[in-house]
N, C-alpha and C. Protein backbone atom coordinates (compact mmCIF):
# COMPACT_ATOMS: atom_id res chain seq x y z
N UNK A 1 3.17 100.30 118.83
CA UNK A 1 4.53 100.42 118.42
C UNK A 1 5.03 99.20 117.67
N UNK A 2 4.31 98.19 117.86
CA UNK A 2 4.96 96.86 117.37
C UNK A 2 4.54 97.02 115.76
N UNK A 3 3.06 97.54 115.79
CA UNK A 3 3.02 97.90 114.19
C UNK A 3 3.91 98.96 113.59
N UNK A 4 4.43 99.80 114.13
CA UNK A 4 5.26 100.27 113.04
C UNK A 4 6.82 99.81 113.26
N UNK A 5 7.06 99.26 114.03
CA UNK A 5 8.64 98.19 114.10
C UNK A 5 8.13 97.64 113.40
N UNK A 6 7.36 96.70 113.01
CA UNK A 6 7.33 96.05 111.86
C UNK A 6 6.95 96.02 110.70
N UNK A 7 6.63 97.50 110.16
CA UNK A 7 6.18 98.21 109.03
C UNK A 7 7.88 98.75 108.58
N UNK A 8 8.81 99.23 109.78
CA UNK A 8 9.99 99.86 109.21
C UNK A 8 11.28 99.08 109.14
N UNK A 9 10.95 97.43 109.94
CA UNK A 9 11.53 96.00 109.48
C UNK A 9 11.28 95.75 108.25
N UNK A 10 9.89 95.54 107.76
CA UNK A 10 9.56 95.13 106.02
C UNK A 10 10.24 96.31 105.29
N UNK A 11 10.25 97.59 105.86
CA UNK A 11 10.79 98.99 104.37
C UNK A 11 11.96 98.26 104.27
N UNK A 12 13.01 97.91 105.46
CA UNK A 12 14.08 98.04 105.49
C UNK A 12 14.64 96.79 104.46
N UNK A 13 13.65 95.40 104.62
CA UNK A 13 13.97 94.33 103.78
C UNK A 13 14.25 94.69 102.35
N UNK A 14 13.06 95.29 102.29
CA UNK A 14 12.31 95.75 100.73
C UNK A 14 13.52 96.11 100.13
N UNK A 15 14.28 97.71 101.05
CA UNK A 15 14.94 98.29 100.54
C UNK A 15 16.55 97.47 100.12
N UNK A 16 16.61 96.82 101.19
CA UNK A 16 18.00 96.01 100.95
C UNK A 16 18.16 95.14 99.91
N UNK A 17 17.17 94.60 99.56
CA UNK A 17 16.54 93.65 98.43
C UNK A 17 16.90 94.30 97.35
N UNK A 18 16.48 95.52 97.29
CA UNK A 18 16.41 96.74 95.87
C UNK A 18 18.16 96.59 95.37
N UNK A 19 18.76 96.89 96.74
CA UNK A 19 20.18 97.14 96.66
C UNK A 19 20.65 96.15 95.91
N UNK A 20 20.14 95.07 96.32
CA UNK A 20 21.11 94.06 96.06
C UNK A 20 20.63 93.64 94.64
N UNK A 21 19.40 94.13 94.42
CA UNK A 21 18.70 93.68 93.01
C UNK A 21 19.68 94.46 91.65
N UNK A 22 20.11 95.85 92.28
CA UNK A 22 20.59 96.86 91.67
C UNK A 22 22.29 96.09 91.48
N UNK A 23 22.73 96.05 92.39
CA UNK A 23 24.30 95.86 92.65
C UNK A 23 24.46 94.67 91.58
N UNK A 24 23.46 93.46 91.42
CA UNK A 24 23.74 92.52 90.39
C UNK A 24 23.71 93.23 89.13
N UNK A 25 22.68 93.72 88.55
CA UNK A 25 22.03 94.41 87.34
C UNK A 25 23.50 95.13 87.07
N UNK A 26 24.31 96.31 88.01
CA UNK A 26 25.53 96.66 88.17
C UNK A 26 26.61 95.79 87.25
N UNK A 27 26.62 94.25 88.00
CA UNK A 27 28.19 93.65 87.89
C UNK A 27 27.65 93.16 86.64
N UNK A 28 26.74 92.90 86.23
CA UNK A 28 26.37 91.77 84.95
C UNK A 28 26.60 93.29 83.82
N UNK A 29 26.20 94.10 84.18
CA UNK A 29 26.53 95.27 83.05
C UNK A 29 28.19 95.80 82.60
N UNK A 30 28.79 95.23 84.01
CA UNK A 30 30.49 95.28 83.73
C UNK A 30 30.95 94.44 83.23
N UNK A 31 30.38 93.38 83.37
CA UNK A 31 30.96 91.95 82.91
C UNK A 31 30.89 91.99 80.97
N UNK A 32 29.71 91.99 80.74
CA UNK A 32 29.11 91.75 79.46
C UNK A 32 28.59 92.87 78.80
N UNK A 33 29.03 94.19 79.13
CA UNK A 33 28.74 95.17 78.88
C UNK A 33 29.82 95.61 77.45
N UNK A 34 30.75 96.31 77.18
CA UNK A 34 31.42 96.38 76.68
C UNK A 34 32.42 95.91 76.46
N UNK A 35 32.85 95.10 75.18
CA UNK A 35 34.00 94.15 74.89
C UNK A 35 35.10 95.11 74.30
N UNK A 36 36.55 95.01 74.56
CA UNK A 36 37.59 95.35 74.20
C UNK A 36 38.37 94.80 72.77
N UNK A 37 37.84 95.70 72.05
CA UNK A 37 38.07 95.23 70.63
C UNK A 37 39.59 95.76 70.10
N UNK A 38 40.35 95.09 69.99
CA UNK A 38 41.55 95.76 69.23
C UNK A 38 41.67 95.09 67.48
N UNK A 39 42.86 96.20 67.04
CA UNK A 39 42.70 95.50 65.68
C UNK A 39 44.36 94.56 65.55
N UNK A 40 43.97 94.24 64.39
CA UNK A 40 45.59 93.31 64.02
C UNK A 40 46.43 93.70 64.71
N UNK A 41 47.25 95.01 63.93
CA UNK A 41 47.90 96.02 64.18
C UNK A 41 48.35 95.78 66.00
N UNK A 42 47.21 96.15 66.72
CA UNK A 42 46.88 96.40 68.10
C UNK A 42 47.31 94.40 68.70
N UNK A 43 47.19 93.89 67.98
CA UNK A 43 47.20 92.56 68.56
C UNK A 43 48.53 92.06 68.75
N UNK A 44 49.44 92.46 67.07
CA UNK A 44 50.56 92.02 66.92
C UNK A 44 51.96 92.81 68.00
N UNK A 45 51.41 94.04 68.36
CA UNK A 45 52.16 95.43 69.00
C UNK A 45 52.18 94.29 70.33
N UNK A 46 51.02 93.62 70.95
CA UNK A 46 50.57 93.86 72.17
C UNK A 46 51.56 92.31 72.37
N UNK A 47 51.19 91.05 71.38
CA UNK A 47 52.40 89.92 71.90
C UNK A 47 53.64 90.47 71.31
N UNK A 48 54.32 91.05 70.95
CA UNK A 48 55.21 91.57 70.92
C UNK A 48 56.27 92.32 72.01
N UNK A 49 55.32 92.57 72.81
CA UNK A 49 55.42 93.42 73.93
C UNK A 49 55.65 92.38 74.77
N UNK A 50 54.95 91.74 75.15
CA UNK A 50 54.46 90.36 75.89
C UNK A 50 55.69 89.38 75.84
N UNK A 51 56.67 88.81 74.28
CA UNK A 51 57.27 88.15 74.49
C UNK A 51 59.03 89.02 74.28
N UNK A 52 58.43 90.05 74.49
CA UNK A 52 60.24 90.83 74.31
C UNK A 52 59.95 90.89 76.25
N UNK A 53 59.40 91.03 76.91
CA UNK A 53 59.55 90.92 78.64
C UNK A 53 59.58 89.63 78.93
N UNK A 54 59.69 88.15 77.65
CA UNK A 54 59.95 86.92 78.39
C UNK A 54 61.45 86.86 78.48
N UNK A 55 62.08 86.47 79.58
CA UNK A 55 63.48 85.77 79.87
C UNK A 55 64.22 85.58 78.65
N UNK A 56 65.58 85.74 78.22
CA UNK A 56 65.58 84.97 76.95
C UNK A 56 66.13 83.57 77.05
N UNK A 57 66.10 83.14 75.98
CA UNK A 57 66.51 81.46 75.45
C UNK A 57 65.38 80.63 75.70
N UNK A 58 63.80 81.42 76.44
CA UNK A 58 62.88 80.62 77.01
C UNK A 58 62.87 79.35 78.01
N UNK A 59 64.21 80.00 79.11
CA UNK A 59 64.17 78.80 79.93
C UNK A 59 63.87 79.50 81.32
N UNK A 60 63.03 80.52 81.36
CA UNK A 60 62.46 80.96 82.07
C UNK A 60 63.27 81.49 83.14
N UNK A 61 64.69 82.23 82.92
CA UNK A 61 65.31 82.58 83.42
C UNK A 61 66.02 84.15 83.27
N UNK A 62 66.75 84.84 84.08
CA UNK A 62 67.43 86.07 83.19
C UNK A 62 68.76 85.32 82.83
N UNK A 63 69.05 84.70 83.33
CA UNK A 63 70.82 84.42 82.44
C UNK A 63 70.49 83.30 81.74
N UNK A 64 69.82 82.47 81.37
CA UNK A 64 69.37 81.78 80.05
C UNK A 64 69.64 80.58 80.10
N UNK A 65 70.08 80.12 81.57
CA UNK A 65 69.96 78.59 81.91
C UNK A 65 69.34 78.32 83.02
N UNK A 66 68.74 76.98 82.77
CA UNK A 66 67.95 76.34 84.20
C UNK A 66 68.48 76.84 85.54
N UNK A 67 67.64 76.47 86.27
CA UNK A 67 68.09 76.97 87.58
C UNK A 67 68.39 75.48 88.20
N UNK A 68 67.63 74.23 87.96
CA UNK A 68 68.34 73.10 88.24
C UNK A 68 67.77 72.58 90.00
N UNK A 69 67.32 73.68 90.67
CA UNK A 69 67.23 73.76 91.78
C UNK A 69 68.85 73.77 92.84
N UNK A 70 69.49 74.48 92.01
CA UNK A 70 70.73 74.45 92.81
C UNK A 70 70.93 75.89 93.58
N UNK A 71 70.74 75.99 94.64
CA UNK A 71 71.07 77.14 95.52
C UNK A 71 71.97 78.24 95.12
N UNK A 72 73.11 77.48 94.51
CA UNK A 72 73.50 78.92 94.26
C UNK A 72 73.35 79.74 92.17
N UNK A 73 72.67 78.99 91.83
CA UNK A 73 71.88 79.25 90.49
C UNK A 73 70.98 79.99 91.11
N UNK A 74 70.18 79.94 92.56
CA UNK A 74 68.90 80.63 92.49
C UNK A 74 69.40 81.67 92.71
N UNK A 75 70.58 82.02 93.90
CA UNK A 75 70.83 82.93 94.52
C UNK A 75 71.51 84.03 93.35
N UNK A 76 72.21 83.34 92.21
CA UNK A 76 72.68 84.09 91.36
C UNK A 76 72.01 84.81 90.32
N UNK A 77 70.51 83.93 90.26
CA UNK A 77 69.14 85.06 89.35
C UNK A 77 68.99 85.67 90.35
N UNK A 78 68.84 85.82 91.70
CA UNK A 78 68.07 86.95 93.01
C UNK A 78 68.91 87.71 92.50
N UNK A 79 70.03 87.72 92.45
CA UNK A 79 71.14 88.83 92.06
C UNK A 79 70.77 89.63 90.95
N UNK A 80 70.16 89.31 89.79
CA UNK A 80 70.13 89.38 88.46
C UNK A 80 68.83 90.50 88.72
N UNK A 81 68.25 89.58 89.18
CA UNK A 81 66.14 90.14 89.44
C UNK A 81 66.41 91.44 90.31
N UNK A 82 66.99 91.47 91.21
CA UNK A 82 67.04 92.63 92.27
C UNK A 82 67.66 93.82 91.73
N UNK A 83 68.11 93.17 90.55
CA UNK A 83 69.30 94.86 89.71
C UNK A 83 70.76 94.69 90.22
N UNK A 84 71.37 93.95 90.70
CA UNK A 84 72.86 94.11 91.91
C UNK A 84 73.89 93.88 90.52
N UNK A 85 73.44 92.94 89.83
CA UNK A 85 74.09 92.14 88.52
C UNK A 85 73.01 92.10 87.14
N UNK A 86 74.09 92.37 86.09
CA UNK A 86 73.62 92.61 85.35
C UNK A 86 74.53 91.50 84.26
N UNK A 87 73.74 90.92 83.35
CA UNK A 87 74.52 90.20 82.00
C UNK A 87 74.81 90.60 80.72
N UNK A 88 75.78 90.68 80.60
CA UNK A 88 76.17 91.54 79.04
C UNK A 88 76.68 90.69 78.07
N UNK A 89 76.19 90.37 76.58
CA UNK A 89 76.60 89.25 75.93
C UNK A 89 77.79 89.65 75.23
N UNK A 90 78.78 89.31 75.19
CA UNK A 90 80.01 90.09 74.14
C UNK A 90 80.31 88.81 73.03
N UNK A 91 80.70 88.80 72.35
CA UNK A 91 80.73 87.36 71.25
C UNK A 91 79.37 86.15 71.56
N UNK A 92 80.45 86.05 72.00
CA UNK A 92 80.02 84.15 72.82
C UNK A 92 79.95 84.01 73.78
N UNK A 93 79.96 85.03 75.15
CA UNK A 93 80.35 84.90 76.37
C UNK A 93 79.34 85.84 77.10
N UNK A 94 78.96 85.82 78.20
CA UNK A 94 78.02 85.87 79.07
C UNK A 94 79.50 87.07 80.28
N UNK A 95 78.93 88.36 80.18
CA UNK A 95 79.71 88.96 81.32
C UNK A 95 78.89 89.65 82.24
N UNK A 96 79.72 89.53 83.66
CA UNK A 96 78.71 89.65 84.45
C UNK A 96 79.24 91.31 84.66
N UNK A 97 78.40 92.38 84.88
CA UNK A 97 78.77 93.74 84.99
C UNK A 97 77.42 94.39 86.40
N UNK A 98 77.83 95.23 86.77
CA UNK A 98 76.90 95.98 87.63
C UNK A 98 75.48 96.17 87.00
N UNK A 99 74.49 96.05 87.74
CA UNK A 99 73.14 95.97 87.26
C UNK A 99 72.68 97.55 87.37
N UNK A 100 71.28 97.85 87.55
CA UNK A 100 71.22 99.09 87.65
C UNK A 100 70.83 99.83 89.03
N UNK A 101 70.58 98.47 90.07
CA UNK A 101 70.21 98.92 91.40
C UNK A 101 72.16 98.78 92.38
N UNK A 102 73.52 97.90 91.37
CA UNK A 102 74.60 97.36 91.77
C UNK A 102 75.38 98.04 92.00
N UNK A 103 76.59 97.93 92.30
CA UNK A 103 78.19 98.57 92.04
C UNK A 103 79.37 97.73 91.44
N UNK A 104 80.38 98.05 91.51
CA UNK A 104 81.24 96.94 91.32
C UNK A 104 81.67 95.73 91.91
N UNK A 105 81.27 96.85 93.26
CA UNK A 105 81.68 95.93 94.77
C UNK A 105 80.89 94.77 94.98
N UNK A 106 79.73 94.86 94.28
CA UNK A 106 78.84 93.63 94.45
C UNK A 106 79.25 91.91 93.45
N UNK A 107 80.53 92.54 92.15
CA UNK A 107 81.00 91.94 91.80
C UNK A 107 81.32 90.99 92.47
N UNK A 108 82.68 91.99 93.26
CA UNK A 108 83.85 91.42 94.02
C UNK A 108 83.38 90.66 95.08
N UNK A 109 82.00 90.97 95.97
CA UNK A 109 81.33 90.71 97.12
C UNK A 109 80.86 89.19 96.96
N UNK A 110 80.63 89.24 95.20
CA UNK A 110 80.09 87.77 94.97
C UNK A 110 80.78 86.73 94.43
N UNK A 111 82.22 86.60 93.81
CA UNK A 111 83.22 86.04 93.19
C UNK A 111 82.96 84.60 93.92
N UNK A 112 82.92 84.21 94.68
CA UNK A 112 82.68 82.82 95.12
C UNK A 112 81.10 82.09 94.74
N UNK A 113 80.42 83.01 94.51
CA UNK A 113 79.31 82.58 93.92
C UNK A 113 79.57 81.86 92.56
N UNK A 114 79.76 82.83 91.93
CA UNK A 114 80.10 82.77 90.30
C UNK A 114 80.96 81.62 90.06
N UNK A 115 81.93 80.87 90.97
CA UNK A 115 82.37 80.29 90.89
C UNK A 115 81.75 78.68 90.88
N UNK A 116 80.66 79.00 91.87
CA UNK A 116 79.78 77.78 92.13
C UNK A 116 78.53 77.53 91.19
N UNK A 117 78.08 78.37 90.48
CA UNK A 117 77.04 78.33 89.42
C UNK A 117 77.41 77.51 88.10
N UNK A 118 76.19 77.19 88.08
CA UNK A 118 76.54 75.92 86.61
C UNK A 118 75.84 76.12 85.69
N UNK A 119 76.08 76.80 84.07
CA UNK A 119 77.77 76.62 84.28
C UNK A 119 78.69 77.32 85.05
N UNK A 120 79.85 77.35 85.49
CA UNK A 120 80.46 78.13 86.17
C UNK A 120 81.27 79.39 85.29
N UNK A 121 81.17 80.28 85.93
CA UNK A 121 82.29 81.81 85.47
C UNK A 121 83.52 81.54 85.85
N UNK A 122 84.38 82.36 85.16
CA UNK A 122 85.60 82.52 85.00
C UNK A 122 86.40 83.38 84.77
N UNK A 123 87.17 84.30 85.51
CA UNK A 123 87.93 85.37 85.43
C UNK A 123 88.45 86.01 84.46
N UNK A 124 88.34 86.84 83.18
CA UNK A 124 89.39 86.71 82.39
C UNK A 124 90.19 88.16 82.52
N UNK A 125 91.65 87.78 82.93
CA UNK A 125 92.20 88.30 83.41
C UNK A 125 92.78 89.39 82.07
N UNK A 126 92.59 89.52 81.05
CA UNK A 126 92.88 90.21 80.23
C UNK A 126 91.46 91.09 80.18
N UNK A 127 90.84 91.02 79.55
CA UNK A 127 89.48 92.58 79.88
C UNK A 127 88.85 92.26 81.71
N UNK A 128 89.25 91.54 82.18
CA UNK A 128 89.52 92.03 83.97
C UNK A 128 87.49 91.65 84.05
N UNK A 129 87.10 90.87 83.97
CA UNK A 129 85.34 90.68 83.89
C UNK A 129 85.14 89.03 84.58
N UNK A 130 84.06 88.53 84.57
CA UNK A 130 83.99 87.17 84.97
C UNK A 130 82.95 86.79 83.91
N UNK A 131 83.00 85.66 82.85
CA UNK A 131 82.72 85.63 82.56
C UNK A 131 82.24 83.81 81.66
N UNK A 132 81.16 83.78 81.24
CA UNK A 132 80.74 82.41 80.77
C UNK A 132 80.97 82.22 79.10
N UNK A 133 80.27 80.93 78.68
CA UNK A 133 80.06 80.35 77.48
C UNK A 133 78.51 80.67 77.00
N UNK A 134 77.83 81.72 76.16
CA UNK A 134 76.48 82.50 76.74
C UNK A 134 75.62 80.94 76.04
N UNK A 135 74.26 81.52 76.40
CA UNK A 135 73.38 79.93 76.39
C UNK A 135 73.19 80.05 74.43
N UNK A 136 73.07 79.03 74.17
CA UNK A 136 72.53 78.38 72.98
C UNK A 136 74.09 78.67 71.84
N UNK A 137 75.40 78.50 72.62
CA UNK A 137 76.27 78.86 71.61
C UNK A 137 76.71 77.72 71.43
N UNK A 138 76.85 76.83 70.59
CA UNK A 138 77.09 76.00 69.99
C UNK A 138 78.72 75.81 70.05
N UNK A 139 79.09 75.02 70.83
CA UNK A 139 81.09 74.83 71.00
C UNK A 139 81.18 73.70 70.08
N UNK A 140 82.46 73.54 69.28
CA UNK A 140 82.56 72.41 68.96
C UNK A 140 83.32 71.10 69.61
């Protein structure tokens, strides 16, 4: 019996060996197997795509200023990112309106926020909104 335990120990090496001989031959054929060729066309579509989903003003934000590490800057992009708030540019000014996950109430819920963010918002009591100075506008 010991000869064939150890006739169906060696198959079993053999065979595991095979596997594993196979499973490389496998990944090296995924790896270096077929390259993903696009053309111009396909290149220009694709960063295009790529930098219309970056933040704008490129400060790596949705409302278009640093975050500064100030608590309530972060808490006011969570707002932004989660859908609750949404930013609408009208001239020159930055308004804050319901996002698409929000309500209004989330406005009203947050008015002390808005107040503390830098730069800070500001009520305008004539179109009834809260609203900023939007990023890269040049005041004199």
């Amino acid at each position: 019996m010991n000869a064939q335990a150890a006739a169906l120990e060696g198959l079993a090496y053999f065979n595991e060996a095979k596997l594993e001989e196979s499973t490389a031959d496998a990944e090296e054929k995924d790896k270096g197997g077929e390259a993903l060729v696009l053309s111009a066309e396909e290149e220009a579509m694709m960063a295009a795509a790529e930098q219309q989903s970056q933040p704008s003003e490129g400060t790596g934000t949705r409302n278009g200023y640093p975050l500064n590490d100030d608590q309530d800057n972060i808490a006011f992009e969570q707002l932004l990112v989660d859908g609750k708030l949404d930013l609408q540019r009208r001239d020159n000014k930055q308004q804050i309106v319901p996002g698409k996950n929000g309500r209004r109430g989330d406005i009203f819920e947050n008015k002390e926020l808005f107040k503390r963010t830098d730069p800070r918002f500001f009520f305008d009591t004539n179109d009834k909104v809260w609203q900023r100075d939007a990023p890269g506008v040049n005041l004199p």
